[in-house]
Every structure is written in C-alpha cells, then in structure tokens.
PDB file of N, CA and C in Angstrom:
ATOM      1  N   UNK A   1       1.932 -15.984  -5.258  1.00  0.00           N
ATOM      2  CA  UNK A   1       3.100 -15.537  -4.513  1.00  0.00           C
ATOM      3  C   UNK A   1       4.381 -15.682  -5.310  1.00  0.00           C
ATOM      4  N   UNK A   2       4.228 -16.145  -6.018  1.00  0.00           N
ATOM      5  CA  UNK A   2       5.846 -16.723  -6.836  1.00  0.00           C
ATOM      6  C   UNK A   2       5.450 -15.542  -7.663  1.00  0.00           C
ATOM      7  N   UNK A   3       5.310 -14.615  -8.009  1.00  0.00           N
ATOM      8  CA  UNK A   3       5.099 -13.596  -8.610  1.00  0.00           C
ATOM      9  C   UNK A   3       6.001 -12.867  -8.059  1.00  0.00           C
ATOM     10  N   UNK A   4       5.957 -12.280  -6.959  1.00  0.00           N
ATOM     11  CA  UNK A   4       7.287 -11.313  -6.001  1.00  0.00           C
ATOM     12  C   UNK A   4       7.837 -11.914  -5.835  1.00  0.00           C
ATOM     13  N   UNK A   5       9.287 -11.422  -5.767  1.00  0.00           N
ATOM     14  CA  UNK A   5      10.601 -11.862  -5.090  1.00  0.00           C
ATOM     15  C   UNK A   5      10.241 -11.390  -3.404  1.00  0.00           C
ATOM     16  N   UNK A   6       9.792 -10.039  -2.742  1.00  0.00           N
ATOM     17  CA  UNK A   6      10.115 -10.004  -1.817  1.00  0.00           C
ATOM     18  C   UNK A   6       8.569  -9.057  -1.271  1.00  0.00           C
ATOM     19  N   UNK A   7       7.838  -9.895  -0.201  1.00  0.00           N
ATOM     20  CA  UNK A   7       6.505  -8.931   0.193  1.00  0.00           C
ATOM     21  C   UNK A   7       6.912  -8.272   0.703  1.00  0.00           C
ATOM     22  N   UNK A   8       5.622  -7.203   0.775  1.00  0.00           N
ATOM     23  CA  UNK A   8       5.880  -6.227   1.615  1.00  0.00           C
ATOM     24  C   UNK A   8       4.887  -6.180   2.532  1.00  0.00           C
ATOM     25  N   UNK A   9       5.377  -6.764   4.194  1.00  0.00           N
ATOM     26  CA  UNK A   9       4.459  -7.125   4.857  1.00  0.00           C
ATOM     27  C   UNK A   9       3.594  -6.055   5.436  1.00  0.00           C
ATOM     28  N   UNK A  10       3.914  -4.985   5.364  1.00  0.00           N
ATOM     29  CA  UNK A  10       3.501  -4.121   5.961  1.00  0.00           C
ATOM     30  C   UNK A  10       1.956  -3.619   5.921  1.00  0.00           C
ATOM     31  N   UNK A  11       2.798  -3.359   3.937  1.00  0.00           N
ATOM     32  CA  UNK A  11       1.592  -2.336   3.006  1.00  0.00           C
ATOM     33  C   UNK A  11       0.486  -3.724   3.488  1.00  0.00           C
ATOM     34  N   UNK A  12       0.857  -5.218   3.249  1.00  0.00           N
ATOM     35  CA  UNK A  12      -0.611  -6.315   3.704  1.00  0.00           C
ATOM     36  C   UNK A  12      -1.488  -6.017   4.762  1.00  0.00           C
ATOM     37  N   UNK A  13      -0.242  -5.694   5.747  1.00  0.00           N
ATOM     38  CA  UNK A  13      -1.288  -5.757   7.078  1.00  0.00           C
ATOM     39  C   UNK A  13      -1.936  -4.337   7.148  1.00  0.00           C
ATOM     40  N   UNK A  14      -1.062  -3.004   6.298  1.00  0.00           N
ATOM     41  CA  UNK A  14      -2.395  -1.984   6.024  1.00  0.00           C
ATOM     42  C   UNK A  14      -3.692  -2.320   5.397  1.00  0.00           C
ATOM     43  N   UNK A  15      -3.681  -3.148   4.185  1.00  0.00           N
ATOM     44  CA  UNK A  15      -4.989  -3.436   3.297  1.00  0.00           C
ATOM     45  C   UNK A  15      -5.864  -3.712   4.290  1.00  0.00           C
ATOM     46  N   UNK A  16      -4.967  -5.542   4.886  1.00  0.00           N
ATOM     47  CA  UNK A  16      -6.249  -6.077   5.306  1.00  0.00           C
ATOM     48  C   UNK A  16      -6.803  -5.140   6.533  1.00  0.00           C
ATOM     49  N   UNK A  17      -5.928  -4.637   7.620  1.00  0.00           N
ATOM     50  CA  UNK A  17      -6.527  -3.687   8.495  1.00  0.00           C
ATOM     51  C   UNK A  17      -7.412  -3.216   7.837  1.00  0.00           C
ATOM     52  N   UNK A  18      -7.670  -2.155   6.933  1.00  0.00           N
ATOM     53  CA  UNK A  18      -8.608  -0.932   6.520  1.00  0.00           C
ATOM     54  C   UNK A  18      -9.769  -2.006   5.656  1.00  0.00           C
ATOM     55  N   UNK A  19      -9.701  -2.896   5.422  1.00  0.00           N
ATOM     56  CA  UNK A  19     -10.571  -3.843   5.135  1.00  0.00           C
ATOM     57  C   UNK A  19     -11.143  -4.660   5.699  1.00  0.00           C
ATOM     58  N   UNK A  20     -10.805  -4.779   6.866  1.00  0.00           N
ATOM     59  CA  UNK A  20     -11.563  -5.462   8.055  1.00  0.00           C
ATOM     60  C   UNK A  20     -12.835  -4.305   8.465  1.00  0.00           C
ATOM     61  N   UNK A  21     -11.318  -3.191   8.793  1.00  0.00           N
ATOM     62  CA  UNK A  21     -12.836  -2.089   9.088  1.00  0.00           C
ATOM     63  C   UNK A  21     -13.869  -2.033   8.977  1.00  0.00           C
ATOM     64  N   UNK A  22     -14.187  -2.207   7.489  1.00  0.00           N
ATOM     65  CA  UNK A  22     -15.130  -1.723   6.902  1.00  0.00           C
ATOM     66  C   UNK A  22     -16.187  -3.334   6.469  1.00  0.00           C
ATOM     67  N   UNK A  23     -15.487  -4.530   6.475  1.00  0.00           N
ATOM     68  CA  UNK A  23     -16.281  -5.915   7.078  1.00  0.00           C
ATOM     69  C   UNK A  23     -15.700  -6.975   7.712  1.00  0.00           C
ATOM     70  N   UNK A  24     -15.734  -7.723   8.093  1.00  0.00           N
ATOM     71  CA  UNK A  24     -15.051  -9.229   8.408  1.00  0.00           C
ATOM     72  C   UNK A  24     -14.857  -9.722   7.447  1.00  0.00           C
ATOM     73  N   UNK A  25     -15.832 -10.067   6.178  1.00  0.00           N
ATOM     74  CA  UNK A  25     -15.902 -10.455   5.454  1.00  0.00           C
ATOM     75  C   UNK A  25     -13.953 -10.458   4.630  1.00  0.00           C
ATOM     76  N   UNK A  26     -13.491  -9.594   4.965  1.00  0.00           N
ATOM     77  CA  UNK A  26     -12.068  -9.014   4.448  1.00  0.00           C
ATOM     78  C   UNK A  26     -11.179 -10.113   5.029  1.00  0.00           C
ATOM     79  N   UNK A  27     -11.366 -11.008   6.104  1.00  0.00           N
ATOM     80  CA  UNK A  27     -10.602 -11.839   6.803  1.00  0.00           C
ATOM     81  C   UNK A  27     -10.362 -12.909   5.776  1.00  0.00           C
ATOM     82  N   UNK A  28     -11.348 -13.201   4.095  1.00  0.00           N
ATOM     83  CA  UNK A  28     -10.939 -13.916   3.481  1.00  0.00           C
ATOM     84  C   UNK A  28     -10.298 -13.471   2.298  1.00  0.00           C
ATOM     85  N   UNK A  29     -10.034 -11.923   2.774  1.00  0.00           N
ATOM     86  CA  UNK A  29      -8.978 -11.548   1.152  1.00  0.00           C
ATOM     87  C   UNK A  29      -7.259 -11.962   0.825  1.00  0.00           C
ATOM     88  N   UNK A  30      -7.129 -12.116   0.067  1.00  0.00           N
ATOM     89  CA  UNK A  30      -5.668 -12.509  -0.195  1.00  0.00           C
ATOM     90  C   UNK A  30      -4.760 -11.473  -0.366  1.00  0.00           C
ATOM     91  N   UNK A  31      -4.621 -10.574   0.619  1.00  0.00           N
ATOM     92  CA  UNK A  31      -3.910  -9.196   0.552  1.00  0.00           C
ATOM     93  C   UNK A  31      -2.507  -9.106  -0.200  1.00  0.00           C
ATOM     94  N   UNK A  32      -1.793  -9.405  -1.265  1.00  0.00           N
ATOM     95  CA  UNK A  32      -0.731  -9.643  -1.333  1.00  0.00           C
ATOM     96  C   UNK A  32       0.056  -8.554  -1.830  1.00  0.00           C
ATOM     97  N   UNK A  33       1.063  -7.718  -1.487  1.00  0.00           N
ATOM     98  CA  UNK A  33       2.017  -6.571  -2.145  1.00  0.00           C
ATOM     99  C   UNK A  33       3.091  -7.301  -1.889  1.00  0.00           C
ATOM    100  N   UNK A  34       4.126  -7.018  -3.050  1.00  0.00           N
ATOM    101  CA  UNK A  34       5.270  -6.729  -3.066  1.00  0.00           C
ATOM    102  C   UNK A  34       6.670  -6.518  -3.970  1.00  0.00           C
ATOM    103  N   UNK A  35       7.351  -6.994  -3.941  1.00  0.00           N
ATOM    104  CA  UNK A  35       8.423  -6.384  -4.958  1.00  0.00           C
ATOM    105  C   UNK A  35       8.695  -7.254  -6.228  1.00  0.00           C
ATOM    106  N   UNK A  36       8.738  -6.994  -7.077  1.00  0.00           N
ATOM    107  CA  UNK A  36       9.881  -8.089  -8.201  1.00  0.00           C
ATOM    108  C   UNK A  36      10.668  -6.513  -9.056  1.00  0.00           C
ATOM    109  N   UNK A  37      11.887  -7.111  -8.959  1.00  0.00           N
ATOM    110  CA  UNK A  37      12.855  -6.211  -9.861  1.00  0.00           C
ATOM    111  C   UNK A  37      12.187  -4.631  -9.155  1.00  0.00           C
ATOM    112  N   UNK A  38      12.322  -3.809 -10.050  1.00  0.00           N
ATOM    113  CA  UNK A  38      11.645  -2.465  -9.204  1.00  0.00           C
ATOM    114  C   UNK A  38      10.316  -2.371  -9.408  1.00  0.00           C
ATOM    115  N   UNK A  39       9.246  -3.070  -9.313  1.00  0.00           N
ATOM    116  CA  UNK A  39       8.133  -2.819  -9.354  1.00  0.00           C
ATOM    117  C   UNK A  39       7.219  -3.401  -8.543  1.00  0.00           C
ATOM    118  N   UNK A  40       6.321  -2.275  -7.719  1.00  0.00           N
ATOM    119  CA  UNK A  40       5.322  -2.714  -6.947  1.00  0.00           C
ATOM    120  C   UNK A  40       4.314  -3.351  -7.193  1.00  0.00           C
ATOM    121  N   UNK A  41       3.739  -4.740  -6.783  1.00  0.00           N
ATOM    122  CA  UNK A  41       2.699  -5.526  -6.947  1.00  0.00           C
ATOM    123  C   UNK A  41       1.597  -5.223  -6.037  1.00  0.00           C
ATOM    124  N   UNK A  42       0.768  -5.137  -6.120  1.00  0.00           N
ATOM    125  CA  UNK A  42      -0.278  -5.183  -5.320  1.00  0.00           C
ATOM    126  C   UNK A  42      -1.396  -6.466  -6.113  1.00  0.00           C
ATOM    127  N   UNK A  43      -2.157  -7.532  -5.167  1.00  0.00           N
ATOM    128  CA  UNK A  43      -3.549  -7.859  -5.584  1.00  0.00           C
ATOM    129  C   UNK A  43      -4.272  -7.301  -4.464  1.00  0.00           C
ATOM    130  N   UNK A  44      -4.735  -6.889  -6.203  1.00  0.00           N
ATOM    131  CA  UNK A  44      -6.017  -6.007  -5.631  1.00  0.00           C
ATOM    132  C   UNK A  44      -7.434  -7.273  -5.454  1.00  0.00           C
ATOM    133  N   UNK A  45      -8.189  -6.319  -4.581  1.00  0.00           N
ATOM    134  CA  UNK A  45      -9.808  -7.531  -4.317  1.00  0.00           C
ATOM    135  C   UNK A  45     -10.523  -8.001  -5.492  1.00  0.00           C
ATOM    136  N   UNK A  46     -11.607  -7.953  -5.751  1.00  0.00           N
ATOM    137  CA  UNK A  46     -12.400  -8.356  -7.224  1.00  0.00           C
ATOM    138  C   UNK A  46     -13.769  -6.847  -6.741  1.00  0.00           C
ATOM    139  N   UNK A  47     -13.978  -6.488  -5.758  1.00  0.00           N
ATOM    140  CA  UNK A  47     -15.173  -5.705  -5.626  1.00  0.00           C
ATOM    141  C   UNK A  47     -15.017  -4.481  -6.215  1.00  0.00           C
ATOM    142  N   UNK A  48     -15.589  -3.254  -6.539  1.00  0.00           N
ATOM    143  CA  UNK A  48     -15.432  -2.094  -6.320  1.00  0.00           C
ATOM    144  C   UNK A  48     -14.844  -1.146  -4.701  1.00  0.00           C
ATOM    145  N   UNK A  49     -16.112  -1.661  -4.261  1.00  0.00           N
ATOM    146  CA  UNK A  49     -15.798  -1.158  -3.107  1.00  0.00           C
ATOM    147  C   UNK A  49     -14.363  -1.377  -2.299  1.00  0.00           C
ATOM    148  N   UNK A  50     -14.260  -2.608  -2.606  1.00  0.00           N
ATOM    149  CA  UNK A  50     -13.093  -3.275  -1.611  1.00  0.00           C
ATOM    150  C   UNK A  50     -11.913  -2.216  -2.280  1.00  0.00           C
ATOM    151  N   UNK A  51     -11.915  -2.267  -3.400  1.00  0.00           N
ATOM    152  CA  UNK A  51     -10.562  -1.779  -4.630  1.00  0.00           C
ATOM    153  C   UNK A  51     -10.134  -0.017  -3.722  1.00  0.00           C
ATOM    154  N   UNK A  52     -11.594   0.295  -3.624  1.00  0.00           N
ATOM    155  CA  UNK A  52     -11.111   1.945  -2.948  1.00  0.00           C
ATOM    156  C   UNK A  52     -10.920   2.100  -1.735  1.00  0.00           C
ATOM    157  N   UNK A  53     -11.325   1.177  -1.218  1.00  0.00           N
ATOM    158  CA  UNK A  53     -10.284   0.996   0.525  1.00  0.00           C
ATOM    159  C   UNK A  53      -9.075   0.748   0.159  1.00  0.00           C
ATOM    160  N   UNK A  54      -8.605  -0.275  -0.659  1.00  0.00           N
ATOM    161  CA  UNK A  54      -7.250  -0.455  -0.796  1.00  0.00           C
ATOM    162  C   UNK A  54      -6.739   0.953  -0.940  1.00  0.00           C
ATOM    163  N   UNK A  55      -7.417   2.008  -2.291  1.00  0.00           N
ATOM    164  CA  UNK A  55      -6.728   2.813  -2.868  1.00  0.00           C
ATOM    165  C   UNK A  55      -6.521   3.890  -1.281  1.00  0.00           C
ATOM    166  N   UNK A  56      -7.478   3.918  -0.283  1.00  0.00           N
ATOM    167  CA  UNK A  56      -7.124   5.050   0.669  1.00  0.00           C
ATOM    168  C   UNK A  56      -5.746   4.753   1.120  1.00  0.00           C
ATOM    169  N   UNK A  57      -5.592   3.023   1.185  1.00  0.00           N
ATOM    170  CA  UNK A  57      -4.043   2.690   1.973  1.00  0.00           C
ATOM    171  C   UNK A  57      -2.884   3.053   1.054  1.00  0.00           C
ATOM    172  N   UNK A  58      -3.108   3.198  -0.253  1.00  0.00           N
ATOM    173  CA  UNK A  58      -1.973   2.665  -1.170  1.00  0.00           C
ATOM    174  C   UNK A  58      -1.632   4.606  -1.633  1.00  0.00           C
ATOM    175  N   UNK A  59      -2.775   5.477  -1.410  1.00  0.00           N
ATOM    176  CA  UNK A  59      -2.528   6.804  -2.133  1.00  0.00           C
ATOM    177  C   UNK A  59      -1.446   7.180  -1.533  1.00  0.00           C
ATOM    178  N   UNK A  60      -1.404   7.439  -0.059  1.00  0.00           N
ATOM    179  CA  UNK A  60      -0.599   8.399   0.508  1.00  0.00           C
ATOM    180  C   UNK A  60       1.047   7.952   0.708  1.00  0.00           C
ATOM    181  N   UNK A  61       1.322   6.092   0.077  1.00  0.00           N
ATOM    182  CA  UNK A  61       2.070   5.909   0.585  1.00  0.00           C
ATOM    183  C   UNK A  61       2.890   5.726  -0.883  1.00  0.00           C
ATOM    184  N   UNK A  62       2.112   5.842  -2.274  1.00  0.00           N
ATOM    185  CA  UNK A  62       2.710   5.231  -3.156  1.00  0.00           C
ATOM    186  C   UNK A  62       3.840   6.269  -3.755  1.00  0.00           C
ATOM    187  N   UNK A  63       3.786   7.845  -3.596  1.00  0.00           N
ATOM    188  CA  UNK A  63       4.894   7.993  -4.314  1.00  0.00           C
ATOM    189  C   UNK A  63       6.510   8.053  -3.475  1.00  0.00           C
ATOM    190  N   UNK A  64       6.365   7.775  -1.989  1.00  0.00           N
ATOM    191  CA  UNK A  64       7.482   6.941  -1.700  1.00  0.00           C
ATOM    192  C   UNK A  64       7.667   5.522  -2.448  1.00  0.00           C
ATOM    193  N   UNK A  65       6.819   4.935  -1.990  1.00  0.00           N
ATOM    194  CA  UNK A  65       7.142   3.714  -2.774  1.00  0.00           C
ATOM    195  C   UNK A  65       8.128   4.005  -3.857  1.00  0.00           C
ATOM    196  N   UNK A  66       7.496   4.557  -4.902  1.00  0.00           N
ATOM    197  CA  UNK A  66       8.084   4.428  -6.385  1.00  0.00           C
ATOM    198  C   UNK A  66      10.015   5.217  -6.002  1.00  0.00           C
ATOM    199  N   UNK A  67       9.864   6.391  -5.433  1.00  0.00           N
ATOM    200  CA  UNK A  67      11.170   6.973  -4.965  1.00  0.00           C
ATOM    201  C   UNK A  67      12.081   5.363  -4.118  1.00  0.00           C
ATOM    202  N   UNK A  68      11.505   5.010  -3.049  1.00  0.00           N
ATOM    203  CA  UNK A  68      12.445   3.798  -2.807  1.00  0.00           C
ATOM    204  C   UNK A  68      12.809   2.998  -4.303  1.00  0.00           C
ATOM    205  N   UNK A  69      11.694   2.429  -5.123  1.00  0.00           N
ATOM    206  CA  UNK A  69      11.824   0.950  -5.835  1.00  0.00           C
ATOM    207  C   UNK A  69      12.903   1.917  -7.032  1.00  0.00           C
ATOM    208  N   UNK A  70      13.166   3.254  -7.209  1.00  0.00           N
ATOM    209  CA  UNK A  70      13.652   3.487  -8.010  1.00  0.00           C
ATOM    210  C   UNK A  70      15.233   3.963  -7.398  1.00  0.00           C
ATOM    211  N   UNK A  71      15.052   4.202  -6.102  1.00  0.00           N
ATOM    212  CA  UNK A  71      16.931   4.419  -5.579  1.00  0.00           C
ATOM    213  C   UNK A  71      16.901   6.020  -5.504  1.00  0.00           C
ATOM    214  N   UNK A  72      15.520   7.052  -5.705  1.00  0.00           N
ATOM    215  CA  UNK A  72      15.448   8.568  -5.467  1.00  0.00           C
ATOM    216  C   UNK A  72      15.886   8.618  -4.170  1.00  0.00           C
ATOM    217  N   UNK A  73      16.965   9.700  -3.625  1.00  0.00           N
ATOM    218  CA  UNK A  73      16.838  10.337  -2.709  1.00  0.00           C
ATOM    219  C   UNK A  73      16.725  11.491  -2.362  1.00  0.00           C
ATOM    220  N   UNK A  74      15.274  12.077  -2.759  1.00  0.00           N
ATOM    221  CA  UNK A  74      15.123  13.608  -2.871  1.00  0.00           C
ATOM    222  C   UNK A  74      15.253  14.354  -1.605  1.00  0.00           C
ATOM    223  N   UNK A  75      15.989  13.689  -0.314  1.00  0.00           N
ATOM    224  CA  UNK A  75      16.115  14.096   0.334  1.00  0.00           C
ATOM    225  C   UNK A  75      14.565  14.625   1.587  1.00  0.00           C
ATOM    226  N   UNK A  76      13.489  13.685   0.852  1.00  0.00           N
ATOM    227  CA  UNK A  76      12.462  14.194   1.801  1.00  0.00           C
ATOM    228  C   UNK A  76      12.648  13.049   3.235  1.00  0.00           C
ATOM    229  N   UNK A  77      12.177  13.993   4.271  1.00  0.00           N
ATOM    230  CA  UNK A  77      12.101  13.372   5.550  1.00  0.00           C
ATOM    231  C   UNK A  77      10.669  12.162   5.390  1.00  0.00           C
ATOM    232  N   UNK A  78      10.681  11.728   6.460  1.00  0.00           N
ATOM    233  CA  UNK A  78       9.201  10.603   6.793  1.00  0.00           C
ATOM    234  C   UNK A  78       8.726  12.064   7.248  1.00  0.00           C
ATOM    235  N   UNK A  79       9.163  12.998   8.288  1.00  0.00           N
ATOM    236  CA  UNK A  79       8.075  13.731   9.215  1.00  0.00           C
ATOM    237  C   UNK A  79       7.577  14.311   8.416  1.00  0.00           C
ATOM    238  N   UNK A  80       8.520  14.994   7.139  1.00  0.00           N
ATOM    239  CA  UNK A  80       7.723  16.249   6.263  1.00  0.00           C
ATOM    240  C   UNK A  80       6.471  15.574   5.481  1.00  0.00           C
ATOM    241  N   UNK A  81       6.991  13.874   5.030  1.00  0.00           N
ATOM    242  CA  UNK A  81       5.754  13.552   4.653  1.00  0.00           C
ATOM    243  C   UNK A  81       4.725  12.928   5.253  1.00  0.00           C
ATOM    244  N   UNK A  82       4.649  12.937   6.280  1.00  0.00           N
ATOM    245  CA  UNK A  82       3.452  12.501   7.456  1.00  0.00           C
ATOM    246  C   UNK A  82       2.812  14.052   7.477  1.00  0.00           C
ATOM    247  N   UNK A  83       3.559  15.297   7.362  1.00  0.00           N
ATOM    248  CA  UNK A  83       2.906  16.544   7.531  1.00  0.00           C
ATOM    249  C   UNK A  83       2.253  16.834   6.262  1.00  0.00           C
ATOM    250  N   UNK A  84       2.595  16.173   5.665  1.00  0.00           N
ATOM    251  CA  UNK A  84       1.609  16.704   4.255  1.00  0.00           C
ATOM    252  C   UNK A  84       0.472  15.477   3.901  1.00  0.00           C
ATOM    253  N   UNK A  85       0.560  14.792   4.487  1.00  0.00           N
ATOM    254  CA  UNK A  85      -0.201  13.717   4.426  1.00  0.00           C
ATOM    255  C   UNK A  85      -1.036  14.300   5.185  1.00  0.00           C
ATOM    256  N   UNK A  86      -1.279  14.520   6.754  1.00  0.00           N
ATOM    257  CA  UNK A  86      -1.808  14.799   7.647  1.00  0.00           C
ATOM    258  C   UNK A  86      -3.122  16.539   6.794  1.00  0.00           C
ATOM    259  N   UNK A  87      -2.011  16.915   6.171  1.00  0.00           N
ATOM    260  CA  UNK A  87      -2.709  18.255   5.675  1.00  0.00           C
ATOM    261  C   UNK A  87      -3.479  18.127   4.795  1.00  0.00           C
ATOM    262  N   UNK A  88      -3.055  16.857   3.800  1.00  0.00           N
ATOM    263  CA  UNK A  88      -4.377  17.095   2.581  1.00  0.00           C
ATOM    264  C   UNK A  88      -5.480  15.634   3.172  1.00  0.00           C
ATOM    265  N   UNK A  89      -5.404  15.539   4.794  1.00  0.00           N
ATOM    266  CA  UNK A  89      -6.797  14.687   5.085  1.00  0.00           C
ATOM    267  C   UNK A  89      -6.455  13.217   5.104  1.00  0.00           C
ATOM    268  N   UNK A  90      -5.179  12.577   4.940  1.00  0.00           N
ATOM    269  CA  UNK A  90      -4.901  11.440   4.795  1.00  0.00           C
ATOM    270  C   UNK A  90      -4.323  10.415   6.317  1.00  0.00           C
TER     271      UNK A  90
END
C-alpha cells in the first residue's frame, strides 16, 4: 500500500466483485489500484485466469483512466462512453 498515494476504491470493489463471481476463493485476493503521481497501479492476482477477469474490469474503463491521470478533456461525456461500451459487448 505505501506504493500509492491515493486508492482507487472503486476500480477494488470492481476486481474483487467480478472475482468473486467467478469463485469465493477471490475473498482472499489483495485487490489493490491506485494512484502515485499520474500513474495507475493495479495488483494484479498471481493466476492466469484470475489476471483476465481483472482485464474484463480494467478494459473498458482504462482509457478514461489514462485521460483523467493525464488532465485530457476531450470533451467526451460518461453517457457517450457507456454507449460505446455497451456496443462493443462490454
């Protein structure tokens, strides 16, 4: 944890959610995201499997991410990108 300055509780409680899903076993992962300086942390699991559940939570949300940690304001809405999310299956 002394690694980030600031979590991001959110993206956690997405991992571990979508990782419970898929076992209990997930109730002992150490979900940790978050910020230092502009860059996103994530720990990731040790499995394969576990790694591409993370990646379903982390795809659709990461190139906001990078637009926030970098100060972009390309002017996109949340709705337009929930609609394109929604469209390519996410």
């Amino acid at each position: 944890l002394n690694v980030v300055d600031r979590r991001c509780t959110g993206l956690e409680v997405a991992l571990h959610s979508r990782s419970l899903s898929a076992t209990p076993m997930a109730a002992l992962s150490r979900a940790v995201a978050g910020i230092r300086d502009s860059s996103l942390i994530v720990n990731f699991p040790g499995s394969v499997k576990a790694v591409k559940e993370y990646w379903e939570v982390l795809e659709p949300v990461l190139n906001h991410a990078v637009d926030l940690l970098s100060e972009r304001d390309d002017g996109v809405l949340h709705s337009d990108m929930a609609k394109e999310a929604n469209a390519n299956g996410h």
